[in-house]
N, C-alpha and C. Protein backbone atom coordinates (compact mmCIF):
# COMPACT_ATOMS: atom_id res chain seq x y z
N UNK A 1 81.45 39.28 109.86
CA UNK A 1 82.26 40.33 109.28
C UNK A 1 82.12 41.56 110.17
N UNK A 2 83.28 42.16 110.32
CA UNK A 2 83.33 43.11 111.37
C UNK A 2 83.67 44.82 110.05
N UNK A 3 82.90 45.86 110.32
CA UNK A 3 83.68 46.99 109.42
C UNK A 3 85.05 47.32 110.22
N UNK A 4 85.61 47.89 109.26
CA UNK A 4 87.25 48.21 109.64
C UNK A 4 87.10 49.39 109.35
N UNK A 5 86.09 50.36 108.91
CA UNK A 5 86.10 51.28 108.68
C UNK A 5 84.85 52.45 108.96
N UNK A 6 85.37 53.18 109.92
CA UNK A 6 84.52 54.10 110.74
C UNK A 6 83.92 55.34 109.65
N UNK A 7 82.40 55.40 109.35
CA UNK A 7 81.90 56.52 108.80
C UNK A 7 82.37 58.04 109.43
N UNK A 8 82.80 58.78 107.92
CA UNK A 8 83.22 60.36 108.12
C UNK A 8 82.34 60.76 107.44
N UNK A 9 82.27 62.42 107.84
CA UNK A 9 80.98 63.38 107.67
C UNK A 9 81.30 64.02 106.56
N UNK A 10 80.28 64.10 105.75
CA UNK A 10 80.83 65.05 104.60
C UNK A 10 79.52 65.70 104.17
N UNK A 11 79.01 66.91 105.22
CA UNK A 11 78.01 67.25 105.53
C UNK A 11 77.57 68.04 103.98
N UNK A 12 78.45 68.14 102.60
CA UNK A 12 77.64 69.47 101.24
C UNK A 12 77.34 67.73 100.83
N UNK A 13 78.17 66.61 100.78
CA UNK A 13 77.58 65.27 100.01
C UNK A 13 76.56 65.19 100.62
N UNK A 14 76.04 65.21 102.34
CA UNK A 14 74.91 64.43 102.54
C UNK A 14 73.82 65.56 102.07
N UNK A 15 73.87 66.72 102.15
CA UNK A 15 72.80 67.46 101.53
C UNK A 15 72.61 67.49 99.85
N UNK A 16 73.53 67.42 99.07
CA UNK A 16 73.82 67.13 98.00
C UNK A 16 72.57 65.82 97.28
N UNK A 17 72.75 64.54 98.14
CA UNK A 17 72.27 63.42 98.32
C UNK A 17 70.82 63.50 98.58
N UNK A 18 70.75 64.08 99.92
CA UNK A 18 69.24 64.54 100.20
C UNK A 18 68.19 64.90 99.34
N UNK A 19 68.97 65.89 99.07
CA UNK A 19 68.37 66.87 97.99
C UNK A 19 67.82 66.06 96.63
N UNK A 20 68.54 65.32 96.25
CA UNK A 20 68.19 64.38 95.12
C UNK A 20 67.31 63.39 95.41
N UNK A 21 67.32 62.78 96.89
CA UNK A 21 66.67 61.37 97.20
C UNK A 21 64.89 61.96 97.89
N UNK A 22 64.79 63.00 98.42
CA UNK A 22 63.60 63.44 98.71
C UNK A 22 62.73 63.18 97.59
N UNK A 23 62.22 64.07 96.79
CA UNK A 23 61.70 64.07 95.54
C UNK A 23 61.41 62.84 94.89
N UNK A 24 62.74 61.61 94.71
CA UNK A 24 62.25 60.66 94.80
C UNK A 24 61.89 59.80 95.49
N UNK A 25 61.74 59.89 96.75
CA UNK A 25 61.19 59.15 97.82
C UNK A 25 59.65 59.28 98.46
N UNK A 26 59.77 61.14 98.00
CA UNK A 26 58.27 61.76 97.88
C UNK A 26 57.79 61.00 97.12
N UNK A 27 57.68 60.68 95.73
CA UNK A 27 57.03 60.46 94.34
C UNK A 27 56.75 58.71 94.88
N UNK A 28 57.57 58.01 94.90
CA UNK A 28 58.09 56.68 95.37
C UNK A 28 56.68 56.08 96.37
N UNK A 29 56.29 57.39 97.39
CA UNK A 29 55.51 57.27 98.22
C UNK A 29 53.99 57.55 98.20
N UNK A 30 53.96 58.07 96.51
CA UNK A 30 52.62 58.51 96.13
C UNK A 30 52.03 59.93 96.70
N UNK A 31 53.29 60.67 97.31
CA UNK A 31 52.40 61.84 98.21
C UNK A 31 53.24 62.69 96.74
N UNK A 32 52.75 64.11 97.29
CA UNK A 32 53.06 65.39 96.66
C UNK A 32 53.86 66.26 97.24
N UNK A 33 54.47 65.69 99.31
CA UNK A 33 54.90 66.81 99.82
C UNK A 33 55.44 65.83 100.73
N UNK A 34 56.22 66.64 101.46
CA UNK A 34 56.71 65.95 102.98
C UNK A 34 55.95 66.25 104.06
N UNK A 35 54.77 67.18 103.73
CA UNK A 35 53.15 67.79 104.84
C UNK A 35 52.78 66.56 104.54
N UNK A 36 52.25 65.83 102.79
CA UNK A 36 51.38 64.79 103.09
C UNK A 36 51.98 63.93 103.80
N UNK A 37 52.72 63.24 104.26
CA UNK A 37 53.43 62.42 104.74
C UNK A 37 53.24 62.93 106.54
N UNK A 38 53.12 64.00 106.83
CA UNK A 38 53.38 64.30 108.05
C UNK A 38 54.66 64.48 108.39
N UNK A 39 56.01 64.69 107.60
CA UNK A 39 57.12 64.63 107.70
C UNK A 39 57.54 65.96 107.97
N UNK A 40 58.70 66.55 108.48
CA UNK A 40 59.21 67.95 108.14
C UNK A 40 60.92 67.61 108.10
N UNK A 41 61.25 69.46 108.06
CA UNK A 41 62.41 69.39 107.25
C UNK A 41 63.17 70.53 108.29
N UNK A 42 63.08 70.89 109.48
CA UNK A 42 63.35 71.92 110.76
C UNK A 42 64.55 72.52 109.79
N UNK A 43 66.14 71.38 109.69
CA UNK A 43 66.96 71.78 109.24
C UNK A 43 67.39 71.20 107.72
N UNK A 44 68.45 71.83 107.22
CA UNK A 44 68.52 71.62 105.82
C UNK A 44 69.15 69.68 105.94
N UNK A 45 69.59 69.58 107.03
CA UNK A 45 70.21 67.89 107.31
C UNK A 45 69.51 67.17 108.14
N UNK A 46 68.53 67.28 108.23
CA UNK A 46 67.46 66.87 109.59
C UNK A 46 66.20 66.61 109.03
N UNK A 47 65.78 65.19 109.18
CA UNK A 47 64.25 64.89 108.73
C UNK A 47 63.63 64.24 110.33
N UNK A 48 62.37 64.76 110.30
CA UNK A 48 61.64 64.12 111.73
C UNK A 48 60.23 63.48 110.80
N UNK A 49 60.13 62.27 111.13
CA UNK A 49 59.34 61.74 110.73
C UNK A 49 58.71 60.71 111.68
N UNK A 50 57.25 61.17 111.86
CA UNK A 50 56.50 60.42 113.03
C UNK A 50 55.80 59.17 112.37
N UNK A 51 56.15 58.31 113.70
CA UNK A 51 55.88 56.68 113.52
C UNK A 51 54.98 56.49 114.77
N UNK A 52 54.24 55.52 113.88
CA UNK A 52 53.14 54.49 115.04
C UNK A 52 53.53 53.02 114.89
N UNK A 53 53.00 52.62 116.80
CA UNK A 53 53.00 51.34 117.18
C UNK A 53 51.70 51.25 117.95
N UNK A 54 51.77 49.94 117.74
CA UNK A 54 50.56 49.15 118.77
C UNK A 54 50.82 48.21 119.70
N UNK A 55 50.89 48.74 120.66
CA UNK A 55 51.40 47.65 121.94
C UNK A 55 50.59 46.86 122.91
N UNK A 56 49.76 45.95 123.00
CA UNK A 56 48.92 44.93 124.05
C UNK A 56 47.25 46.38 123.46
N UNK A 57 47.27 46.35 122.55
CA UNK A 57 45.56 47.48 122.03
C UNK A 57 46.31 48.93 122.26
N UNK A 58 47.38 49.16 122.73
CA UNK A 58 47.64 51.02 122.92
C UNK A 58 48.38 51.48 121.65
N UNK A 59 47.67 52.34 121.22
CA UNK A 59 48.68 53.06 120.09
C UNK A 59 49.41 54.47 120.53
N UNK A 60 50.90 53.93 120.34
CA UNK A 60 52.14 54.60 120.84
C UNK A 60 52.70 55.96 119.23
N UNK A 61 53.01 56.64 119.78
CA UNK A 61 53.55 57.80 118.66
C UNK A 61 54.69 57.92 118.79
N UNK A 62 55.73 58.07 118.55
CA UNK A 62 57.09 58.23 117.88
C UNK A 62 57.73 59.17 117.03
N UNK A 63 59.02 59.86 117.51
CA UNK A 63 59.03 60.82 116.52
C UNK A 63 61.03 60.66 115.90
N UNK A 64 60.88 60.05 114.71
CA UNK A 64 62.40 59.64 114.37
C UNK A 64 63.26 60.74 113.91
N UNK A 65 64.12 61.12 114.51
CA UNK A 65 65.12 62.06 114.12
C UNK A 65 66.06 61.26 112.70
N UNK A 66 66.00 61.70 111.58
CA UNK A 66 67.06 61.51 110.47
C UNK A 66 68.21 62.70 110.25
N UNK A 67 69.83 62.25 110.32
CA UNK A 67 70.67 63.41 110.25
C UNK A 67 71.22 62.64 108.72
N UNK A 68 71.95 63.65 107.85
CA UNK A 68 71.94 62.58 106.92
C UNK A 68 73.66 63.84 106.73
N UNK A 69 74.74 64.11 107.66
CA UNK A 69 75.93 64.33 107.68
C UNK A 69 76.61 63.78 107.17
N UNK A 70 76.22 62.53 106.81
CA UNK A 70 77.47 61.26 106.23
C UNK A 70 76.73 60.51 104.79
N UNK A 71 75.88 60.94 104.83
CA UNK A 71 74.72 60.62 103.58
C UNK A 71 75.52 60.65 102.44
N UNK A 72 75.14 59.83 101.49
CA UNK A 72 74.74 58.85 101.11
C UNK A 72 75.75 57.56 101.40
N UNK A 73 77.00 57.93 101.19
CA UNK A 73 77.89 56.96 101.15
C UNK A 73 77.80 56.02 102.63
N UNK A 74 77.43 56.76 104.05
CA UNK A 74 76.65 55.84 104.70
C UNK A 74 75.07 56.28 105.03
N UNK A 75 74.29 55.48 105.97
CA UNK A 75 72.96 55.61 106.81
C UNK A 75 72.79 56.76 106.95
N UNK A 76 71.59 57.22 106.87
CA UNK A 76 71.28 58.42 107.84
C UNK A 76 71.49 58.28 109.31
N UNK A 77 72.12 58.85 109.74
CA UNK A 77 71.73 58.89 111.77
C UNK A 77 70.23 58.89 111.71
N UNK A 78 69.91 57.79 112.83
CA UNK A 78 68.80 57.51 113.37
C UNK A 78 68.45 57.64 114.90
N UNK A 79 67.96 58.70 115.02
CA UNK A 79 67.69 58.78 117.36
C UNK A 79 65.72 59.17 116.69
N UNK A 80 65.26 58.22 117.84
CA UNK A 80 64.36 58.37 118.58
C UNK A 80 63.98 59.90 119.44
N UNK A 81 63.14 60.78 119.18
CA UNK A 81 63.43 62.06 120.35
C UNK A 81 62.07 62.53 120.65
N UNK A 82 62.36 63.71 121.45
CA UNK A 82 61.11 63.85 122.44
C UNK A 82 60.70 64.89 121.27
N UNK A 83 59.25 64.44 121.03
CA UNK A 83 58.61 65.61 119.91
C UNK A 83 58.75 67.39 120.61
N UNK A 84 58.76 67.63 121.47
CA UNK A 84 59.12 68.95 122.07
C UNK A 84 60.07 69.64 122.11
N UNK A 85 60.99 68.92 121.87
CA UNK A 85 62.34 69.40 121.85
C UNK A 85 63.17 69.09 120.57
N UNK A 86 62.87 67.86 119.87
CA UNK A 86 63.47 67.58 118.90
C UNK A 86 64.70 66.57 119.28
N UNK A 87 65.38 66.18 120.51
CA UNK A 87 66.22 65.83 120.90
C UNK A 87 66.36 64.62 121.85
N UNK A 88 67.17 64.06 122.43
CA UNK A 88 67.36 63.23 123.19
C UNK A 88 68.26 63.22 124.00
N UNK A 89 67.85 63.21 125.45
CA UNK A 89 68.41 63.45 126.62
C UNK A 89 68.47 62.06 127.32
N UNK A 90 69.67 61.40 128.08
CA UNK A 90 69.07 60.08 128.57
C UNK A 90 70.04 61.16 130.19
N UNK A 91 69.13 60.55 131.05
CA UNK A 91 67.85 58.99 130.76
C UNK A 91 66.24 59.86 130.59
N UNK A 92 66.48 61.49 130.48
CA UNK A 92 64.97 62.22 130.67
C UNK A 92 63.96 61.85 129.57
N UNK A 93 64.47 61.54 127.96
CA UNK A 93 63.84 61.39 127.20
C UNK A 93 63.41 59.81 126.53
N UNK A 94 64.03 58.51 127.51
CA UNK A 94 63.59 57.09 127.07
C UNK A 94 62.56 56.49 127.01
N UNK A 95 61.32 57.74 127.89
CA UNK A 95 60.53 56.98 127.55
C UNK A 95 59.96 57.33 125.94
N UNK A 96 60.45 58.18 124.93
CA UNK A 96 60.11 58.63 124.02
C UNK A 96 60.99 57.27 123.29
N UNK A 97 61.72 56.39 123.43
CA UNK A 97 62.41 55.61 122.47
C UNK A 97 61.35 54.19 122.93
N UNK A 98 61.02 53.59 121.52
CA UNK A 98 60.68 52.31 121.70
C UNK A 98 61.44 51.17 122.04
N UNK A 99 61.00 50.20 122.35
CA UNK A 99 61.57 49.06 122.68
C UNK A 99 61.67 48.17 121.18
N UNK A 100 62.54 47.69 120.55
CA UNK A 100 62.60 47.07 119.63
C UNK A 100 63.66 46.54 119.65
N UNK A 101 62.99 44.69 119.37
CA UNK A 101 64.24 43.84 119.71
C UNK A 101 63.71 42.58 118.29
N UNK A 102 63.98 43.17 117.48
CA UNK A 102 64.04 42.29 115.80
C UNK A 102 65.62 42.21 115.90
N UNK A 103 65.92 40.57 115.94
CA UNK A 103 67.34 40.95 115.19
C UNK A 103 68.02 41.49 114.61
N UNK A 104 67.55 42.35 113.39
CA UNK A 104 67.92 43.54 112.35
C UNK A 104 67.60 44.87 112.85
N UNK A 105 66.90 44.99 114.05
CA UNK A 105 66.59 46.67 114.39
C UNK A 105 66.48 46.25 116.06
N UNK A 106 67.58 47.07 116.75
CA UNK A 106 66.94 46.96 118.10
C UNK A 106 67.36 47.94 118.67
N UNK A 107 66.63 48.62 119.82
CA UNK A 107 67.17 49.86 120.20
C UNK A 107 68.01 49.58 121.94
N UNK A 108 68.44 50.90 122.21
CA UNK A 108 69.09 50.65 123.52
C UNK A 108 69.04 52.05 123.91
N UNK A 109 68.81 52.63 124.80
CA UNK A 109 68.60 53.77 125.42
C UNK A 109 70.17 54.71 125.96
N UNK A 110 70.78 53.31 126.15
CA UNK A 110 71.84 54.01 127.04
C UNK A 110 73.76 53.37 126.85
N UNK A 111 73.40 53.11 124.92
CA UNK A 111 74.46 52.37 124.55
C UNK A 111 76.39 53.35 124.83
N UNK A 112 76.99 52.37 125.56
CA UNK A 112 78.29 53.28 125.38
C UNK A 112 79.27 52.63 124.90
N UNK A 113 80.32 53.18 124.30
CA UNK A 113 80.88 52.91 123.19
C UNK A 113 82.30 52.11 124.04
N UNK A 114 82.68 53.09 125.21
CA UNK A 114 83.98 52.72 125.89
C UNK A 114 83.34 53.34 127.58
N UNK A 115 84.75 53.08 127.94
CA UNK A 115 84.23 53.78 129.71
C UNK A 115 84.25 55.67 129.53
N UNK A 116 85.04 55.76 128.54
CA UNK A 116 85.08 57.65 128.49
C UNK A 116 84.02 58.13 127.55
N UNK A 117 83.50 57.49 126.77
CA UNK A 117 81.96 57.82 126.14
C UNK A 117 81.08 58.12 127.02
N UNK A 118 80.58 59.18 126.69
CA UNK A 118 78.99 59.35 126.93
C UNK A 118 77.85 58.04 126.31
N UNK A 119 76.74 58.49 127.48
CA UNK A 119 76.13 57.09 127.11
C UNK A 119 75.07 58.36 126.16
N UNK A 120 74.68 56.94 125.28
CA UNK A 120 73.67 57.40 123.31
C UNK A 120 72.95 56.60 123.43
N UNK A 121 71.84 56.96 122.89
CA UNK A 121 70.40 55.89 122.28
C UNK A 121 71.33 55.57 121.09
N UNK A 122 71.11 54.08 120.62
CA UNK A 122 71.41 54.01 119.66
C UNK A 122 70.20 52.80 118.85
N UNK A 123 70.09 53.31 117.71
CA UNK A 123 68.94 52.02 116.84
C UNK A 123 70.05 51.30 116.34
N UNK A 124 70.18 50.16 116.97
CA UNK A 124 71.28 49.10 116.15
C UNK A 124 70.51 48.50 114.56
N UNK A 125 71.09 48.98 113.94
CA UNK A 125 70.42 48.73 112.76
C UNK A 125 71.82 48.73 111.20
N UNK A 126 71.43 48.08 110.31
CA UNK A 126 72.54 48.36 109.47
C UNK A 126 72.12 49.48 108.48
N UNK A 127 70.88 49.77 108.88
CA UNK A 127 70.56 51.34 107.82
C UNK A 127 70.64 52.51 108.95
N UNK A 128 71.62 52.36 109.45
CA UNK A 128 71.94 53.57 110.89
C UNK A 128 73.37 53.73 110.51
N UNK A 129 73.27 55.16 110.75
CA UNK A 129 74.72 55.86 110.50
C UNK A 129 75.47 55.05 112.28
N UNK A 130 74.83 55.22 113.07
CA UNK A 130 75.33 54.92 114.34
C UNK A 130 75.77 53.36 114.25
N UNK A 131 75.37 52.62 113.86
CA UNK A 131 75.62 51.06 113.25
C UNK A 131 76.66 51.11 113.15
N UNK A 132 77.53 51.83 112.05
CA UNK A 132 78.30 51.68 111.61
C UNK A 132 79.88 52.38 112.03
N UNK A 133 79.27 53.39 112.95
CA UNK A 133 80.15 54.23 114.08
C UNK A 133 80.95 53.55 115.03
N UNK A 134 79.78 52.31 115.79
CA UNK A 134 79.94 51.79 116.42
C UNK A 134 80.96 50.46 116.53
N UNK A 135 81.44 50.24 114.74
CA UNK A 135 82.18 49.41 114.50
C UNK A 135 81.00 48.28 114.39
N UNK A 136 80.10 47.98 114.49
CA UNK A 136 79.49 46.53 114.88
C UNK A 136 79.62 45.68 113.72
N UNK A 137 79.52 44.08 114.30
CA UNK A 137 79.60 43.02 112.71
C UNK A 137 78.52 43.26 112.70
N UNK A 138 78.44 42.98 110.73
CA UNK A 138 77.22 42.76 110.73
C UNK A 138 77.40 41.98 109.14
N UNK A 139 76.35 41.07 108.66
CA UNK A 139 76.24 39.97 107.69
C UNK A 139 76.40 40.79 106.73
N UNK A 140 76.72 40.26 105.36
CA UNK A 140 77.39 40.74 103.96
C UNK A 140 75.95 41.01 103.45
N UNK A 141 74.69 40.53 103.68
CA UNK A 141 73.64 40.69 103.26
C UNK A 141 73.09 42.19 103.69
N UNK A 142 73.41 42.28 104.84
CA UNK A 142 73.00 43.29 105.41
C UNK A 142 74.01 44.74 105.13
N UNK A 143 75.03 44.81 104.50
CA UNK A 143 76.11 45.82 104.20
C UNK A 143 74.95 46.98 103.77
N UNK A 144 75.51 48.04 103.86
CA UNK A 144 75.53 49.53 103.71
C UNK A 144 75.90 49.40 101.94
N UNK A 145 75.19 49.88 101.08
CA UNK A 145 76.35 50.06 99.68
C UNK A 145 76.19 51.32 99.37
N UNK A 146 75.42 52.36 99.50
CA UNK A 146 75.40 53.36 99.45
C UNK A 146 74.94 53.95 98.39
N UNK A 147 73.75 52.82 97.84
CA UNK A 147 73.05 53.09 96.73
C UNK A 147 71.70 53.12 97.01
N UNK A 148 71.57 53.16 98.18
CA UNK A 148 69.92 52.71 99.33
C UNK A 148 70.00 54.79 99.54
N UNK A 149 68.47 54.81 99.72
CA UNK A 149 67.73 55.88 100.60
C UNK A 149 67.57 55.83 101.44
N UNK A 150 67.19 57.02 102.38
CA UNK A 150 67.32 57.00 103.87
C UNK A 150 65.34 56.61 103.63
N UNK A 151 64.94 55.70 102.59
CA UNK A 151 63.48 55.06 103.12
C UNK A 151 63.80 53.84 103.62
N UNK A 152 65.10 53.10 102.73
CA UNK A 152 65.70 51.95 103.50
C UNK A 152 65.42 51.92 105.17
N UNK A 153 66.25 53.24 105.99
CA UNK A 153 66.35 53.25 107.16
C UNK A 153 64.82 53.15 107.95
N UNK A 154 64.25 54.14 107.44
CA UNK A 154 63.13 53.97 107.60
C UNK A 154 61.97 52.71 107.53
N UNK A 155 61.86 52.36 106.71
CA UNK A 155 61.42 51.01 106.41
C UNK A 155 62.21 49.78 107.38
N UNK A 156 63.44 49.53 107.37
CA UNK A 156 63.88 48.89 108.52
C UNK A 156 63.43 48.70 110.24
N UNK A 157 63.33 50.12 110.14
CA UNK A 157 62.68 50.38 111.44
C UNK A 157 61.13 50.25 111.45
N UNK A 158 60.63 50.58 110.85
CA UNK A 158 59.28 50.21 110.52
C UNK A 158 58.99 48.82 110.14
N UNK A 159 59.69 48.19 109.80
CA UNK A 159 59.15 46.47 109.76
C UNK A 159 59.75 46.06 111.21
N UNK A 160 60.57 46.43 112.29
CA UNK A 160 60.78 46.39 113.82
C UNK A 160 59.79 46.18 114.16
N UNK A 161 58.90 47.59 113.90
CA UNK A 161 57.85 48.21 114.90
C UNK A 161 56.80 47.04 114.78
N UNK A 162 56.54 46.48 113.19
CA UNK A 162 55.34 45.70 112.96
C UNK A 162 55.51 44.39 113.27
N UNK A 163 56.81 44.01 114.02
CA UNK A 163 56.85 42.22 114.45
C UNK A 163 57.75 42.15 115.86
N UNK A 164 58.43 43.35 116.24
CA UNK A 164 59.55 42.97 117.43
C UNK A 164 59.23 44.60 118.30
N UNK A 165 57.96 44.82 118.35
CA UNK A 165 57.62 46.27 119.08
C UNK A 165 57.40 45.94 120.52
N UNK A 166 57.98 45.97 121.16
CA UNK A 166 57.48 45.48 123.22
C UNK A 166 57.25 46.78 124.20
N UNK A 167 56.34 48.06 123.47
CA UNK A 167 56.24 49.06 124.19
C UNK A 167 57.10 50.08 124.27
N UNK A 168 57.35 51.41 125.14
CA UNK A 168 57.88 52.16 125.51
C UNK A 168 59.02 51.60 126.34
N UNK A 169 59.94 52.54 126.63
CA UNK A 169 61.30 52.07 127.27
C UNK A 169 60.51 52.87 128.78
């Protein structure tokens, strides 16, 4: 199954959404804050939330950019970025993106859409706003319904990290 239909931004819904799904995702998670978690909140549409891997004994740090512009009705945007900047530059910032190649989560440093696109990191994933940008098929199991949290996305990517992690890019 291929989508026929390209996610639009409807940046007061995705804060709207946010706003409601934090609190329970906080609670959900047993913490009291988005500090206990190590999480922050820079902008009112922007979650950075740092992830660990273990690659051949090295433990790797990670820092996931969440945009949630199109929230709820699709994914949060998901980029990989350089904890210093907050952002992602290719090719200056790949080595900050992991390598993850799980059938359900895999990343690409330097995905382009057409020949007049700019090249994007993208987390191919079906809990990725970019997933779904991109037009990609993807299984009826795996659909977007828009009743999921951006822990879905999270968690997706995080069960990557714990079976299909092959290091730094």
């Amino acid at each position: 199954m291929k989508p026929t239909e390209r996610p639009t931004l409807d940046l007061a819904a995705g804060l709207k959404a946010l706003e409601e799904d934090l609190p329970r995702v906080v609670n959900v998670l047993g913490v009291t804050s988005l500090s206990d978690l190590g999480w922050s909140r820079p902008k009112p549409l922007v979650l950075l939330v740092p992830m660990k891997a273990t690659w051949q004994g090295q433990e790797d740090a990670y820092l996931l950019r969440l945009s949630f512009e199109a929230y709820r009705r699709w994914p949060p945007s998901a980029r990989f970025v350089n904890p210093a900047t907050q952002d992602y530059v290719h090719p200056d910032d790949q080595h900050h993106v992991p390598k993850l190649t799980s059938p359900e989560c895999q990343t690409h440093i330097a995905y382009q859409m057409n020949a007049q696109a700019p090249k994007m990191q993208l987390i191919c994933c079906s809990a990725t706003f970019e997933f779904w940008d991109v037009l990609h098929d993807v299984e009826e199991h795996h659909m977007w319904r828009g009743t999921e949290t951006f822990l879905t996305t999270i968690n997706a990517i995080q069960k990557a990290f714990g079976s299909h992690y092959q290091g730094r890019f």
